[in-house]
N, C-alpha and C. Protein backbone atom coordinates (compact mmCIF):
# COMPACT_ATOMS: atom_id res chain seq x y z
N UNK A 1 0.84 -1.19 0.00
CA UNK A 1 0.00 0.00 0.00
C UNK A 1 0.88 1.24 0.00
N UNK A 2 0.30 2.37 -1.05
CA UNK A 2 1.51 3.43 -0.66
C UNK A 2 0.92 3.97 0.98
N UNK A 3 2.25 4.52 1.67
CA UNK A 3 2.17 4.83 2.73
C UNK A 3 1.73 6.35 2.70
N UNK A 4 1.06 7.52 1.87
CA UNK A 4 1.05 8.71 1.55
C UNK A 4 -0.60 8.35 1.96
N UNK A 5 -1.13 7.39 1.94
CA UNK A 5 -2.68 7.35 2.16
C UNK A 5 -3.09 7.52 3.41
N UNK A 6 -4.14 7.69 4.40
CA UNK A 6 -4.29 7.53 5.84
C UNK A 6 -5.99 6.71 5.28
N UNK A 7 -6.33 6.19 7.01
CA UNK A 7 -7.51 5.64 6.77
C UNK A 7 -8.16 5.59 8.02
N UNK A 8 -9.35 6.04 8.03
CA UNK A 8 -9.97 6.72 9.00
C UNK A 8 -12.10 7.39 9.13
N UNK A 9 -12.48 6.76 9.59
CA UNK A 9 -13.61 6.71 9.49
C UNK A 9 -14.23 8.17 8.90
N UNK A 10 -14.81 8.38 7.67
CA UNK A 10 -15.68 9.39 7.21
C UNK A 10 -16.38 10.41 8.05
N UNK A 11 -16.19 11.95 8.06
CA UNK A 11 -16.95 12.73 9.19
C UNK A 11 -17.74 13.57 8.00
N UNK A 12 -18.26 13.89 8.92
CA UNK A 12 -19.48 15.16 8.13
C UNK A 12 -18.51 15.66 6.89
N UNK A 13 -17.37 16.47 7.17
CA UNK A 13 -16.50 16.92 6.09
C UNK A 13 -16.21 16.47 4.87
N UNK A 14 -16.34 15.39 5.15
CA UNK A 14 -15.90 14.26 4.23
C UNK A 14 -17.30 14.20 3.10
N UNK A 15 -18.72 14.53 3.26
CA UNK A 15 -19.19 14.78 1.97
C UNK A 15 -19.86 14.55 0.68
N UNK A 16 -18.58 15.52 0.12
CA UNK A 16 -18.10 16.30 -1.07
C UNK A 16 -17.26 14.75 -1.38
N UNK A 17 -16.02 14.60 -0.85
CA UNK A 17 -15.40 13.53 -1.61
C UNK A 17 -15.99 12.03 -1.76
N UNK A 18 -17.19 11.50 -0.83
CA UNK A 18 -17.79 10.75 -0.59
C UNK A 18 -18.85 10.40 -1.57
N UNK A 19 -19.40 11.75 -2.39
CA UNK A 19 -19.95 11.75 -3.07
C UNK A 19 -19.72 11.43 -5.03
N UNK A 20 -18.25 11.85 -4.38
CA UNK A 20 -17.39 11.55 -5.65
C UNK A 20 -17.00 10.00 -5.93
N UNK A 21 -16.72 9.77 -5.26
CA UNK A 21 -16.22 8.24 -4.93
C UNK A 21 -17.27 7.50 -4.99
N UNK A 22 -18.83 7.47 -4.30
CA UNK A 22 -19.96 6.82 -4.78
C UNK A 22 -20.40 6.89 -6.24
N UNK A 23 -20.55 7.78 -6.53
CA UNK A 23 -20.71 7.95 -8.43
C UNK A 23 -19.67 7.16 -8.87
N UNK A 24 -18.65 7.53 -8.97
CA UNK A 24 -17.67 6.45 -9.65
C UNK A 24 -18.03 5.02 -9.31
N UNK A 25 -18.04 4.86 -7.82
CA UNK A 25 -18.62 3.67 -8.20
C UNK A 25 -19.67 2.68 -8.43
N UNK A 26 -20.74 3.70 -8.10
CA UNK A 26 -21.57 3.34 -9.00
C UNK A 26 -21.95 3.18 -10.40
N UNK A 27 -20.70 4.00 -11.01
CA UNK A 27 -20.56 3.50 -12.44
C UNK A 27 -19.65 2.66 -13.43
N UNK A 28 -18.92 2.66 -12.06
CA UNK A 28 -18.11 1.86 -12.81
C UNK A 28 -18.28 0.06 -12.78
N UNK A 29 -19.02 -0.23 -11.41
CA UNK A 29 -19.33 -1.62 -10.73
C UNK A 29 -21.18 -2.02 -10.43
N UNK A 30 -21.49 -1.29 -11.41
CA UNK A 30 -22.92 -1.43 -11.18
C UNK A 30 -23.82 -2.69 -10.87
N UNK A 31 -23.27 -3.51 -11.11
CA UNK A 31 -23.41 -5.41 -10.67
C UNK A 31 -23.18 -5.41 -9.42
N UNK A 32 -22.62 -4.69 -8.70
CA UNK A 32 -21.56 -4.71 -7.22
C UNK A 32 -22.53 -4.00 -6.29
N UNK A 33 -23.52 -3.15 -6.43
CA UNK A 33 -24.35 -2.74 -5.46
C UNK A 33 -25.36 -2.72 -5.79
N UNK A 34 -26.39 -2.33 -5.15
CA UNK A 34 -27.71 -2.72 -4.60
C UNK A 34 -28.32 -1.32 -5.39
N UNK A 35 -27.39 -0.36 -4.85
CA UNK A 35 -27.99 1.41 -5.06
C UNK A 35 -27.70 1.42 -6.97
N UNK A 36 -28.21 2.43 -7.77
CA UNK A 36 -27.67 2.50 -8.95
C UNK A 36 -27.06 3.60 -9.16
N UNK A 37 -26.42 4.24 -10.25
CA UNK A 37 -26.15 5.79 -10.77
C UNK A 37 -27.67 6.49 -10.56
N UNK A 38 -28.04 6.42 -11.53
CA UNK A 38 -29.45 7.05 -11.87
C UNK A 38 -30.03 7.25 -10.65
N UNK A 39 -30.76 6.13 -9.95
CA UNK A 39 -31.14 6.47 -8.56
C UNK A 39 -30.41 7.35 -7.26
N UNK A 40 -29.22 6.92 -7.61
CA UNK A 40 -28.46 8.06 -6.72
C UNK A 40 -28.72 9.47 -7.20
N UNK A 41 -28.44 9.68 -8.03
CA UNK A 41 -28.13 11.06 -8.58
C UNK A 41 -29.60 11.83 -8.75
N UNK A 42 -30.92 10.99 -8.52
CA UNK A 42 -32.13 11.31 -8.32
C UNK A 42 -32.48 11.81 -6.81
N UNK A 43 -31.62 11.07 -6.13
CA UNK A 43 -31.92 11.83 -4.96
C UNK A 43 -31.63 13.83 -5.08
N UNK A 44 -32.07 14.42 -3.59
CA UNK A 44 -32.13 15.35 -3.81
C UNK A 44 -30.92 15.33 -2.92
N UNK A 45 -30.21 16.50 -2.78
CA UNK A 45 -28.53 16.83 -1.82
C UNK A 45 -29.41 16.35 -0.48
N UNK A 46 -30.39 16.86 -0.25
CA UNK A 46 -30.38 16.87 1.43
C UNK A 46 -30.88 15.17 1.70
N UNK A 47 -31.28 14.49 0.66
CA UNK A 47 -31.27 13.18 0.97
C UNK A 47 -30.32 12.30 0.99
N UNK A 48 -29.17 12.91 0.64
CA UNK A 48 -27.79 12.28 0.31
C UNK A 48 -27.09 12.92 1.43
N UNK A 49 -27.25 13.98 2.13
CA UNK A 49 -26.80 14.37 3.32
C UNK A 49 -27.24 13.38 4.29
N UNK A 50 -28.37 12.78 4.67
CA UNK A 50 -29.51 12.77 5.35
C UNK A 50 -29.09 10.93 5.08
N UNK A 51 -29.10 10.66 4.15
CA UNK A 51 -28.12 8.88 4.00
C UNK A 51 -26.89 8.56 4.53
N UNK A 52 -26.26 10.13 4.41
CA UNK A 52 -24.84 10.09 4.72
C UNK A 52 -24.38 9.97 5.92
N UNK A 53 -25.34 11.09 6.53
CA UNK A 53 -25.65 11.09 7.56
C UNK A 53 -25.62 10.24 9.52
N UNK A 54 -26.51 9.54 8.25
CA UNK A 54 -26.69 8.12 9.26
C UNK A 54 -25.22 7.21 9.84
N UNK A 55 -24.37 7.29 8.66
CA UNK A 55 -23.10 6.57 9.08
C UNK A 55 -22.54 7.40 9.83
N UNK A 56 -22.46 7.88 10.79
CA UNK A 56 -21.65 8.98 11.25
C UNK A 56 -21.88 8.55 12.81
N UNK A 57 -22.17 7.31 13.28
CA UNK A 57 -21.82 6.50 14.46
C UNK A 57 -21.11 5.58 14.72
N UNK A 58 -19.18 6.01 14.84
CA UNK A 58 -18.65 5.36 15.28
C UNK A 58 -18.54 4.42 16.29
N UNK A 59 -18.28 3.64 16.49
CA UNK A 59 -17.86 2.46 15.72
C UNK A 59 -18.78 1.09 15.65
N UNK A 60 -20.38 1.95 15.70
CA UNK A 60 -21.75 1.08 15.71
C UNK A 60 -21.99 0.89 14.08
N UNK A 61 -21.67 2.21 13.32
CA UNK A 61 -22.27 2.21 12.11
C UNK A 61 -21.86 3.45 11.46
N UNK A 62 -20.58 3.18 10.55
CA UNK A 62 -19.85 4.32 9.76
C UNK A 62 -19.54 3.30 8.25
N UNK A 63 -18.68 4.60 7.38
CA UNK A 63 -17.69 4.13 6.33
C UNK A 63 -16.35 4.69 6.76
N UNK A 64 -15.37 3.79 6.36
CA UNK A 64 -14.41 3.76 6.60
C UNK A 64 -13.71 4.63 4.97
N UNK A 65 -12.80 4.80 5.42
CA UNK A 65 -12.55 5.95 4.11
C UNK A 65 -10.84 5.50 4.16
N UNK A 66 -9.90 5.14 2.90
CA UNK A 66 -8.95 5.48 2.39
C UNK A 66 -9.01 7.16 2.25
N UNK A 67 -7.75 7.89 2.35
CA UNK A 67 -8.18 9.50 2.30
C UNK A 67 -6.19 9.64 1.55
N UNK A 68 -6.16 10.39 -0.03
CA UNK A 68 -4.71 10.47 -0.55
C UNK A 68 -4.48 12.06 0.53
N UNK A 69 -3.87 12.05 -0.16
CA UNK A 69 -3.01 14.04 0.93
C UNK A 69 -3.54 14.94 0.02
N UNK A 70 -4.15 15.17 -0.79
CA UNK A 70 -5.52 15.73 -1.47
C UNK A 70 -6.95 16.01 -1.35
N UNK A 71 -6.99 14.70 -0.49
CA UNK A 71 -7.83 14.84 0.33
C UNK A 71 -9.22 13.78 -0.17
N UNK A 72 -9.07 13.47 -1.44
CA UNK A 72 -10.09 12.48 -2.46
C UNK A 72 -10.01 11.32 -1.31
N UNK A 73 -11.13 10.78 -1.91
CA UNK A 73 -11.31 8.91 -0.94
C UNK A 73 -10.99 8.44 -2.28
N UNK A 74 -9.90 7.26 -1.33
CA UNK A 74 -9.52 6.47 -3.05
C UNK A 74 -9.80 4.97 -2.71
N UNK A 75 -10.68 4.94 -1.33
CA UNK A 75 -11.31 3.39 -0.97
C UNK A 75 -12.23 3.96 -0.31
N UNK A 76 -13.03 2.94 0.48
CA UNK A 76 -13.97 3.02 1.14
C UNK A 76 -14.65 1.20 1.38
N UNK A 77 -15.37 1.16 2.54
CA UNK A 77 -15.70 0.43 3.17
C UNK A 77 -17.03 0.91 4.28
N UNK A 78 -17.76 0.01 4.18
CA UNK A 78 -19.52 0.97 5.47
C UNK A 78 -19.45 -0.83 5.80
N UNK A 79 -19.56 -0.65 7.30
CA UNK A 79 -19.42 -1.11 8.35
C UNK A 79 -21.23 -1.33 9.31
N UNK A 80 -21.90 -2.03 9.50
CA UNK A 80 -23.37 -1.48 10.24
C UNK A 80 -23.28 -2.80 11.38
N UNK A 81 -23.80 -2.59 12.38
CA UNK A 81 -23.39 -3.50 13.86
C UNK A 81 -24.63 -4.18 13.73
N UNK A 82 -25.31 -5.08 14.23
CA UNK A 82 -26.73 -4.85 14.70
C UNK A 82 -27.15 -4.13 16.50
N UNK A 83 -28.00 -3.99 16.36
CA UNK A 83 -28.58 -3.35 18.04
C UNK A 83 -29.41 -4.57 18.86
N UNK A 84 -30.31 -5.10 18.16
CA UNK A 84 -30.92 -5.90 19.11
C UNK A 84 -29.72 -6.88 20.15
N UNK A 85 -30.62 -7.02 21.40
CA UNK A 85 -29.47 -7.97 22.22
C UNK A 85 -29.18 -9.22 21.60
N UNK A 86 -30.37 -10.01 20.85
CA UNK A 86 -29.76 -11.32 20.54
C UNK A 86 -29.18 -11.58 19.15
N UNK A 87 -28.51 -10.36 18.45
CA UNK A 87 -28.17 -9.99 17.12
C UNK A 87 -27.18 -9.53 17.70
N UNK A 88 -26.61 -8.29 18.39
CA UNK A 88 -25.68 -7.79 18.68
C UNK A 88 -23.93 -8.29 18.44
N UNK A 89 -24.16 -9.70 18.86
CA UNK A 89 -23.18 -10.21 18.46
C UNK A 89 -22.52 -10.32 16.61
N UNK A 90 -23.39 -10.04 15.96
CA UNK A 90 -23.14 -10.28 14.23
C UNK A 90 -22.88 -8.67 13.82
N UNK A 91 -22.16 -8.20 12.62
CA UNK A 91 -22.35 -6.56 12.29
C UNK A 91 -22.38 -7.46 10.82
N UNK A 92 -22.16 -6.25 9.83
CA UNK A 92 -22.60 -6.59 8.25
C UNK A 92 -21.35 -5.85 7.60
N UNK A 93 -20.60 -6.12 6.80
CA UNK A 93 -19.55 -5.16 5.83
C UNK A 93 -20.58 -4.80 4.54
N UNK A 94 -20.02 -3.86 4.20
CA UNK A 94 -20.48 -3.47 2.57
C UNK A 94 -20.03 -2.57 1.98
N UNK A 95 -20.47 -2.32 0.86
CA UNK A 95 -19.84 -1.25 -0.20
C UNK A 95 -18.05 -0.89 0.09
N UNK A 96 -17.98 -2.15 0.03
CA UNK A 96 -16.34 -2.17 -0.42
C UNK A 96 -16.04 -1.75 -1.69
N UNK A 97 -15.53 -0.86 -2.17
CA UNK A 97 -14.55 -0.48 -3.26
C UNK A 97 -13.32 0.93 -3.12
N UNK A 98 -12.44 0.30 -4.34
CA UNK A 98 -11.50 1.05 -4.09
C UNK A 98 -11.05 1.25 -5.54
N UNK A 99 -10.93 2.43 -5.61
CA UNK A 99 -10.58 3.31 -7.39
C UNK A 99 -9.50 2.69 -8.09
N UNK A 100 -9.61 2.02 -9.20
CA UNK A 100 -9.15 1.62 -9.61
C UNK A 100 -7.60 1.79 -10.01
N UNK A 101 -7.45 2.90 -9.64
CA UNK A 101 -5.83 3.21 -9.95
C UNK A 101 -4.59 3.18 -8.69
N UNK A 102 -5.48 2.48 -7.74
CA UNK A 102 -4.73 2.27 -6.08
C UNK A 102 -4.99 0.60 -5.70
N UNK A 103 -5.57 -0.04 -7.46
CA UNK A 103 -5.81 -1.77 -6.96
C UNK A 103 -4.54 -2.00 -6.97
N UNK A 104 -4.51 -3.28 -5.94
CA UNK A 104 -3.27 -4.15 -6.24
C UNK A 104 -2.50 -3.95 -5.35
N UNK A 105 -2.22 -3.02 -4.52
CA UNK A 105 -1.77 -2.48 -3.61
C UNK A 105 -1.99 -3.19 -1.65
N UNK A 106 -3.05 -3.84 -1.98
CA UNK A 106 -3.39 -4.16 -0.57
C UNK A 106 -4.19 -3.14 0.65
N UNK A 107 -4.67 -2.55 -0.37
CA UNK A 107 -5.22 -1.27 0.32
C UNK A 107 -7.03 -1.95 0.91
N UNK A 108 -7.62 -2.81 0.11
CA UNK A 108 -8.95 -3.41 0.24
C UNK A 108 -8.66 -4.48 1.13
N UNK A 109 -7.46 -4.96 1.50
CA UNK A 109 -7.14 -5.64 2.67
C UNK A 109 -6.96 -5.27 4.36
N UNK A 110 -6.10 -3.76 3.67
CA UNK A 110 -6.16 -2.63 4.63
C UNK A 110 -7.41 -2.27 5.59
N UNK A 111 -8.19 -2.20 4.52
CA UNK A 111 -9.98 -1.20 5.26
C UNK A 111 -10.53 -2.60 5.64
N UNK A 112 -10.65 -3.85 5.22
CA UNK A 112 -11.03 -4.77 5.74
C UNK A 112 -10.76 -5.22 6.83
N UNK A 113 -9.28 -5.02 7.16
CA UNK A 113 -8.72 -5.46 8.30
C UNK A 113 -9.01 -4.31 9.58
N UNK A 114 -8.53 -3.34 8.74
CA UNK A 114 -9.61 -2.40 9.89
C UNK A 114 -10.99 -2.12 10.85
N UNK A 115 -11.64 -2.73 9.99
CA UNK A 115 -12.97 -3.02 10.01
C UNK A 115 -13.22 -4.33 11.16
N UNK A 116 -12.31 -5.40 10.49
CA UNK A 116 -12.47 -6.27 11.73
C UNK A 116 -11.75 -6.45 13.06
N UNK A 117 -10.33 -5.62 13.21
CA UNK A 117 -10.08 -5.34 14.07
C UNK A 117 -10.85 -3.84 15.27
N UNK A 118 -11.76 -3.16 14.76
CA UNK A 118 -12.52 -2.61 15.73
C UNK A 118 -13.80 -2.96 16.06
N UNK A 119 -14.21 -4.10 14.58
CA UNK A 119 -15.26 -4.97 15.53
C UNK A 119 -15.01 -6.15 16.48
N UNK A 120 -13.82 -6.22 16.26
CA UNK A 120 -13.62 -7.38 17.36
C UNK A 120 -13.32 -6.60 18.95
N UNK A 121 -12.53 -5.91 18.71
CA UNK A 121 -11.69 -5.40 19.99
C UNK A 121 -12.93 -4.16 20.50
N UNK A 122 -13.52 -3.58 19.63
CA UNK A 122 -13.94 -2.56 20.14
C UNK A 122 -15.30 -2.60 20.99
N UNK A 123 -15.95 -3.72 19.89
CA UNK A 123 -17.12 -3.75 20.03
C UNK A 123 -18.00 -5.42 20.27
N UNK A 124 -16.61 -6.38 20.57
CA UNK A 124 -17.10 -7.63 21.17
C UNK A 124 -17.88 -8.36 19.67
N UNK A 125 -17.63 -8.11 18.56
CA UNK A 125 -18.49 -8.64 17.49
C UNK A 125 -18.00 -10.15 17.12
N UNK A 126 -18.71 -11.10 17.64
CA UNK A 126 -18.45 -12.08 17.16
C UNK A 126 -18.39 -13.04 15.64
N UNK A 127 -19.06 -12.19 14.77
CA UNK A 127 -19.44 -13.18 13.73
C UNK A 127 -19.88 -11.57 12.67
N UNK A 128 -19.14 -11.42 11.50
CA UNK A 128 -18.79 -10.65 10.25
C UNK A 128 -19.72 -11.26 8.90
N UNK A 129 -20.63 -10.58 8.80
CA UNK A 129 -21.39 -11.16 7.44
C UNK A 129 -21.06 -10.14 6.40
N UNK A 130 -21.07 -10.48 5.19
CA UNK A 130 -21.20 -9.64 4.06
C UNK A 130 -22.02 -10.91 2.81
N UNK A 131 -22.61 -9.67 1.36
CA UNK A 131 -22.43 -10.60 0.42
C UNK A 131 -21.83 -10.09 -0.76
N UNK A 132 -21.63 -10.67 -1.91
CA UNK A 132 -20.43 -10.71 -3.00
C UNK A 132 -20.60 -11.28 -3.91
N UNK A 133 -21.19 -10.49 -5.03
CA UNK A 133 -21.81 -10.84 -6.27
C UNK A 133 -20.92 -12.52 -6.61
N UNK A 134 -21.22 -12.93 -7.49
CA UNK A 134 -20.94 -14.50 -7.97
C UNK A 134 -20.19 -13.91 -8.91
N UNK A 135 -19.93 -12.58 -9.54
CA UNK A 135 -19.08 -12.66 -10.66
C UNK A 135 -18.13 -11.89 -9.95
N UNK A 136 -17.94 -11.10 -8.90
CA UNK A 136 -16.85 -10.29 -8.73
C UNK A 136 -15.95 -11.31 -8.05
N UNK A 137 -14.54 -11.55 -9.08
CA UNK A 137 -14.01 -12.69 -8.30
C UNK A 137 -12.72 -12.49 -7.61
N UNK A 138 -12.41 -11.50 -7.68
CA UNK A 138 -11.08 -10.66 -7.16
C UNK A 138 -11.74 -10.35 -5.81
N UNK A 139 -12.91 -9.33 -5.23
CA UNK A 139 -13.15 -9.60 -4.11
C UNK A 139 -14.01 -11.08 -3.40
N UNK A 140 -14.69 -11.95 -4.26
CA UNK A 140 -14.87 -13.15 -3.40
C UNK A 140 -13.65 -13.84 -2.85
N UNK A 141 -11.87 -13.67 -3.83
CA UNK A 141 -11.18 -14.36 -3.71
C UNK A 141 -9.98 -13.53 -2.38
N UNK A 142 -10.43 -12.40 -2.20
CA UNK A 142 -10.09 -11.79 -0.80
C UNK A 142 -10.95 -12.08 -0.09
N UNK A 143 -11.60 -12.02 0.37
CA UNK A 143 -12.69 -12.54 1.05
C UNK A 143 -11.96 -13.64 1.66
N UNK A 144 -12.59 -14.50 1.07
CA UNK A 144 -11.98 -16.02 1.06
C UNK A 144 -10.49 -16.71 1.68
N UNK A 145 -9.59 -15.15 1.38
CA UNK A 145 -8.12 -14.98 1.99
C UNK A 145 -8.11 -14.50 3.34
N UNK A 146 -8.85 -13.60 3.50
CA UNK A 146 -9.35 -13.01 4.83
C UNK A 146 -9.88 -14.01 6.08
N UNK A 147 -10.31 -15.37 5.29
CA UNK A 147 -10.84 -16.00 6.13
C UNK A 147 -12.41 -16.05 6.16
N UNK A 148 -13.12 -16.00 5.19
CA UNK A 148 -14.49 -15.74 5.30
C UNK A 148 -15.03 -17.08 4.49
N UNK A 149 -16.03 -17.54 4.85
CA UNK A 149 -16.56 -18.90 3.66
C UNK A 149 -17.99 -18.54 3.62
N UNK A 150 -18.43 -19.55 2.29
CA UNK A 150 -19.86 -19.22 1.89
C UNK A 150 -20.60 -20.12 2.82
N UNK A 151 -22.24 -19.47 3.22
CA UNK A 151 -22.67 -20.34 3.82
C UNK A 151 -24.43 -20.21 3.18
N UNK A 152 -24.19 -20.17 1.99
CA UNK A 152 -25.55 -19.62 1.42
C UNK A 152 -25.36 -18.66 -0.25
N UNK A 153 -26.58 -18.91 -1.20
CA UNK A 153 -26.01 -18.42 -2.14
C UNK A 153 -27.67 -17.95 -2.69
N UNK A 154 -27.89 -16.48 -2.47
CA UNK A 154 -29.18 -15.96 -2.95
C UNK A 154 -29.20 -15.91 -4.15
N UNK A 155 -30.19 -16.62 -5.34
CA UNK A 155 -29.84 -16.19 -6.52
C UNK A 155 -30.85 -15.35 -6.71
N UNK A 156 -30.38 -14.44 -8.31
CA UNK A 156 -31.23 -13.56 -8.59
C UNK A 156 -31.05 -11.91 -7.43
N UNK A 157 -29.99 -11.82 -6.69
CA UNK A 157 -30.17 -11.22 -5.79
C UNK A 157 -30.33 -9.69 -5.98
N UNK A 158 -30.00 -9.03 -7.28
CA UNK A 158 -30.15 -7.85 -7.92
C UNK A 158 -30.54 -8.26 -9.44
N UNK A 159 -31.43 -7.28 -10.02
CA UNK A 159 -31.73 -7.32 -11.73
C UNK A 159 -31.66 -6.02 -12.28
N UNK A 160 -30.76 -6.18 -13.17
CA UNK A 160 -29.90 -4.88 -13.98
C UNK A 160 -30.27 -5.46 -15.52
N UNK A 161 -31.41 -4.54 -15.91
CA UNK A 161 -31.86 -4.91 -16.98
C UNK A 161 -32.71 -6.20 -17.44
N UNK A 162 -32.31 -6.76 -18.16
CA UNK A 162 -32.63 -8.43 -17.80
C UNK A 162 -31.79 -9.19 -17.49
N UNK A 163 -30.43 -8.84 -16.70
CA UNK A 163 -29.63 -9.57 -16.42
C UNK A 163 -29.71 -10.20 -15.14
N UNK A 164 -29.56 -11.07 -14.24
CA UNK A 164 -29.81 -11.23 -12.85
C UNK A 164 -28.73 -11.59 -12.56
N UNK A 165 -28.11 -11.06 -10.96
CA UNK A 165 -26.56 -11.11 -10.29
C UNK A 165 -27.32 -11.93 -9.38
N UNK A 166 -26.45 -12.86 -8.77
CA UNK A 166 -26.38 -13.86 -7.48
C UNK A 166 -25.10 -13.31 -6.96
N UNK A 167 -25.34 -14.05 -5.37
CA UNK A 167 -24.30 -13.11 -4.33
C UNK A 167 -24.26 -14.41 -3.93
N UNK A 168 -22.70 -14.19 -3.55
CA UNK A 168 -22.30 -15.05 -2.06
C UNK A 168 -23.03 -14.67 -0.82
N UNK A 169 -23.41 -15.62 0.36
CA UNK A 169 -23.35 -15.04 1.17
C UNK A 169 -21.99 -15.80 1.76
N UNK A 170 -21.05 -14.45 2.60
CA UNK A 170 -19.98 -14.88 3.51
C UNK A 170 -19.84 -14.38 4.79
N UNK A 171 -19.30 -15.61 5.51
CA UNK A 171 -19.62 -15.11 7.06
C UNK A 171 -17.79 -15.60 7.29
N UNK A 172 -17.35 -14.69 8.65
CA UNK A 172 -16.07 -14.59 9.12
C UNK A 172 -16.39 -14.80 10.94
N UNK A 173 -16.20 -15.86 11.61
CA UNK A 173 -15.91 -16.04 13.06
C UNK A 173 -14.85 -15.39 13.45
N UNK A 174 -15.40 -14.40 14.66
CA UNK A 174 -14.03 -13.56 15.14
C UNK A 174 -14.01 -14.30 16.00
N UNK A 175 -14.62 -15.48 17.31
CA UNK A 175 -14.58 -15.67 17.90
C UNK A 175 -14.73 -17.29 17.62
């Protein structure tokens, strides 16, 4: 990873570049999330404040942000815990991506590892779910390196056009 990057949970400030970094990737990985371009960009600002918003409870429920000395997000990672008592123990990863001109680097290993080292230590989280389209195979195959296995496979789980994406589901024991 270059060492010129820092990484550090997203604050109000953060935005402007947050917003940049979602468009991109929402256009560039549109198989990869749930949200689309179009629908994003339909929202109005204060609903995208007001989404953004919400992540802004460390270390229950944020995004984690790659940040260059420019100040752009050139990764990102959203993190959500559950609250109920007999859930509490599980949180959820998502919207992992990282700009294509900083792959390769170990940087999506970086925010991952981050991620599970403050749910473990911080917040007692026993058990890490995410899911992971069936075609993205560079992150199923981190994943998978990380220590995570499938335990379930939704098909049909998004439809982009007439195309239909299936997801992994993957779960990681911290405990």
């Amino acid at each position: 990873m270059t060492t010129d990057l820092s990484i550090r949970p997203l604050e109000l400030v953060d935005f402007n570049p947050f917003l940049e970094i979602q468009r991109e990737a929402l256009l560039l990985s549109p198989e990869l999330y749930g949200s689309d371009y179009e629908w994003f960009e339909s929202l109005s600002i204060l609903s995208k404040e007001q989404r953004f918003e919400k992540y802004m409870n460390f270390p229950y429920q944020y995004i984690l942000g790659a940040f260059a000395p420019d100040g752009s997000i050139v990764g990102m990672i959203g993190f959500t815990s559950e609250t109920q008592l007999k859930t509490k123990h599980k949180c959820r990863l998502w919207g992992l991506f990282v700009r294509p001109e900083h792959r390769g680097r170990g940087l999506a290993t970086q925010l991952i590892q981050s991620v599970l080292d403050t749910a473990h230590s911080v917040l007692d989280i026993e058990q890490v779910q995410l899911s992971v389209s069936t075609q993205n195979e560079a992150s199923y195959g981190l994943y998978l390196r990380l220590g995570f296995t499938v335990f379930g496979t939704e098909l049909h789980a998004m439809k982009i056009g007439s195309m239909y994406v299936d997801e992994y589901l993957m779960v990681k024991f911290l405990k």
